[in-house]
C-alpha atoms as a PDB file:
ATOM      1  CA  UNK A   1      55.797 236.504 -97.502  1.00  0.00           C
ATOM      2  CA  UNK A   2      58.203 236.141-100.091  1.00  0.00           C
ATOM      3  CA  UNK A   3      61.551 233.156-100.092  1.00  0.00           C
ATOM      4  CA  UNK A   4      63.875 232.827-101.708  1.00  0.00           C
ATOM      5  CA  UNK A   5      66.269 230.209-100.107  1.00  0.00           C
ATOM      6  CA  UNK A   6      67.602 231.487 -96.661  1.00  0.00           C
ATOM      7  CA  UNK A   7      66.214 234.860 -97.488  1.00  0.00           C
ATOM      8  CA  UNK A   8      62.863 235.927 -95.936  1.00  0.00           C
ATOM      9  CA  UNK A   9      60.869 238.934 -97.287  1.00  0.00           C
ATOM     10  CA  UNK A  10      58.017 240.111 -94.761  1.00  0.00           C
ATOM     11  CA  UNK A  11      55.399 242.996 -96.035  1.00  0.00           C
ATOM     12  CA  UNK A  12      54.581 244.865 -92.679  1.00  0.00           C
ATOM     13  CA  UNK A  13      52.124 247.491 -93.167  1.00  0.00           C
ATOM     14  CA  UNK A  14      54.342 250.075 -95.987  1.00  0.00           C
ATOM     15  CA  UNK A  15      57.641 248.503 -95.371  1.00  0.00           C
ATOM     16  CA  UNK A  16      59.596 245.536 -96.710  1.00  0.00           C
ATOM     17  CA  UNK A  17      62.001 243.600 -94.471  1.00  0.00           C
ATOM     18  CA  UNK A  18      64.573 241.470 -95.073  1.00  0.00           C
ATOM     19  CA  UNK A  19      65.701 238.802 -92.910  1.00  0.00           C
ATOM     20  CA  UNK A  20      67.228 235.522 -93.194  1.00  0.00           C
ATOM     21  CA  UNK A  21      67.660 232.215 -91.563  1.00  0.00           C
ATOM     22  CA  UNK A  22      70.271 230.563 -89.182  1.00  0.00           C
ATOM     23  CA  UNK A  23      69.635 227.261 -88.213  1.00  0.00           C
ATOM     24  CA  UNK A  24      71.534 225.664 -84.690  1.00  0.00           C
ATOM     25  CA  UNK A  25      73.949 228.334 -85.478  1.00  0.00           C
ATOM     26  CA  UNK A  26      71.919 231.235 -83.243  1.00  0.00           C
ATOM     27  CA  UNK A  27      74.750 231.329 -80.740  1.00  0.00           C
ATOM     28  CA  UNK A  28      77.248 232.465 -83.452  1.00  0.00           C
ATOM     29  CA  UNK A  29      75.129 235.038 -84.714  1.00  0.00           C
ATOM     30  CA  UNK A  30      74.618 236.300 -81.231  1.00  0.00           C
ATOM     31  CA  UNK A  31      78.770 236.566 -81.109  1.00  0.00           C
ATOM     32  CA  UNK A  32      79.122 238.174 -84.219  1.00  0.00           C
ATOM     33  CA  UNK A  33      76.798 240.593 -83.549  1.00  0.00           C
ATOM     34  CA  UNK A  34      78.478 241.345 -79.906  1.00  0.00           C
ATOM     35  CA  UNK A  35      81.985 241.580 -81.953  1.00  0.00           C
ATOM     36  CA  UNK A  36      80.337 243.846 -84.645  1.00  0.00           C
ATOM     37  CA  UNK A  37      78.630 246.065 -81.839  1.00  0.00           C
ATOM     38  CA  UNK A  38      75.181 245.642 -82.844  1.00  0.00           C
ATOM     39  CA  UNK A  39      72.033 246.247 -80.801  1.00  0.00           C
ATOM     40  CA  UNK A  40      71.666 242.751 -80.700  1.00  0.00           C
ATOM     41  CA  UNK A  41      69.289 240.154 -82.952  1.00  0.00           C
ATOM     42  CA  UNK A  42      65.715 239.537 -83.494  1.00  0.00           C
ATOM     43  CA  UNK A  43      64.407 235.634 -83.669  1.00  0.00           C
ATOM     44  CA  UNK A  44      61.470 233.304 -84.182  1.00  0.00           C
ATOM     45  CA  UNK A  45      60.787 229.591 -83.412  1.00  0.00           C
ATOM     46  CA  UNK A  46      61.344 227.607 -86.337  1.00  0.00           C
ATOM     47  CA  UNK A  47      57.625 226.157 -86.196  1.00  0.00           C
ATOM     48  CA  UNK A  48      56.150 229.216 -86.009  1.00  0.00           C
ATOM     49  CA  UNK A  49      55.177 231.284 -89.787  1.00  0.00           C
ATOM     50  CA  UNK A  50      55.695 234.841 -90.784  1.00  0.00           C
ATOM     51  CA  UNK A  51      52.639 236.735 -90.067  1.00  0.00           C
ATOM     52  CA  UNK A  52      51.516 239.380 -88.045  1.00  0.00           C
ATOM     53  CA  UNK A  53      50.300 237.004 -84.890  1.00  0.00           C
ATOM     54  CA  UNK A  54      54.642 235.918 -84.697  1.00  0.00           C
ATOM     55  CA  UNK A  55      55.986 236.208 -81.574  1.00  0.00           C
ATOM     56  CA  UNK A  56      59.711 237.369 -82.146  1.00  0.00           C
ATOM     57  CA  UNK A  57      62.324 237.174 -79.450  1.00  0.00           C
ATOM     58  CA  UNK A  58      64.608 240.530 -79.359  1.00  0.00           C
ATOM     59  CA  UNK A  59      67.821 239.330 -77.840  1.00  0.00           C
ATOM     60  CA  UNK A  60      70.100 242.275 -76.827  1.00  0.00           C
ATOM     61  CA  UNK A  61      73.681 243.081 -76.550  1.00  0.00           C
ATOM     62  CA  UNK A  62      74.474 243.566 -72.976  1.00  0.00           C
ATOM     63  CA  UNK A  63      78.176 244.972 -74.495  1.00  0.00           C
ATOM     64  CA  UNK A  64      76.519 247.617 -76.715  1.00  0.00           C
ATOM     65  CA  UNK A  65      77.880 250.838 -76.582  1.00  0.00           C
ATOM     66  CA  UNK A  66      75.509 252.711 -78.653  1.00  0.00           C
ATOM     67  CA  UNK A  67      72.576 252.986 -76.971  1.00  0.00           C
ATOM     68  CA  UNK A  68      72.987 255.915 -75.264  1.00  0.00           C
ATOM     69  CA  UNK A  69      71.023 258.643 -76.662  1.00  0.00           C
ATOM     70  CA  UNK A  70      69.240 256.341 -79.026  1.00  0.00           C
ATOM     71  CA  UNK A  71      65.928 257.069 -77.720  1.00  0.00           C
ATOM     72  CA  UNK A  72      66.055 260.638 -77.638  1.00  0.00           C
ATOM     73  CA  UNK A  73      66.956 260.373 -81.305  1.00  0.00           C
ATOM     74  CA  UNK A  74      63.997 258.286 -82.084  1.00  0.00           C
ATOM     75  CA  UNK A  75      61.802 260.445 -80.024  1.00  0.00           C
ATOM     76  CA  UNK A  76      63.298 263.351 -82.047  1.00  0.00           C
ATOM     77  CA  UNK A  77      62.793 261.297 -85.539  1.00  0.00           C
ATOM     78  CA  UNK A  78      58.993 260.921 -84.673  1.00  0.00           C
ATOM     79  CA  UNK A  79      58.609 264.459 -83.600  1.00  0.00           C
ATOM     80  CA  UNK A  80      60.268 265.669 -87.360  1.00  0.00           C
ATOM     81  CA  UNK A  81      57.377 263.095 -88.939  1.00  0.00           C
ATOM     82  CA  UNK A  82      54.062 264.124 -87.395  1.00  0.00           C
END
């Protein structure tokens, strides 16, 4: 893993993420992603490092309005790979 100040870079397997860190503010990030209409967010315990034995949290959106279809795009996405 990578820092560089709030910013977080995590190798998993061929990819690169980027995330980056909200401390006792998770509650506003929830809102702003239920105003922005996103999926929802993805969070860790503060104790706990970056690694591949993390336990993340996926909190969802009940108010999305994407998701329909999603999967059957995914599904689709996979098929068009292998």
């Amino acid at each position: 893993m990578l820092e560089s100040g709030n910013l977080h870079y995590v190798q998993t397997s061929t990819v690169l993420s980027q995330g980056f860190t909200i401390e006792e503010r998770g509650r506003d990030l929830y809102a702003a992603a239920e105003r922005l209409d996103l999926e929802g967010i993805v969070a860790k315990r503060k104790a706990d490092s970056y690694g591949p034995s993390t336990v993340w949290y996926k909190i969802k959106n009940r108010a999305y309005t994407q998701a329909e279809g999603r999967w059957e795009l995914a599904q689709e996405r996979v098929r068009m790979i292998l």
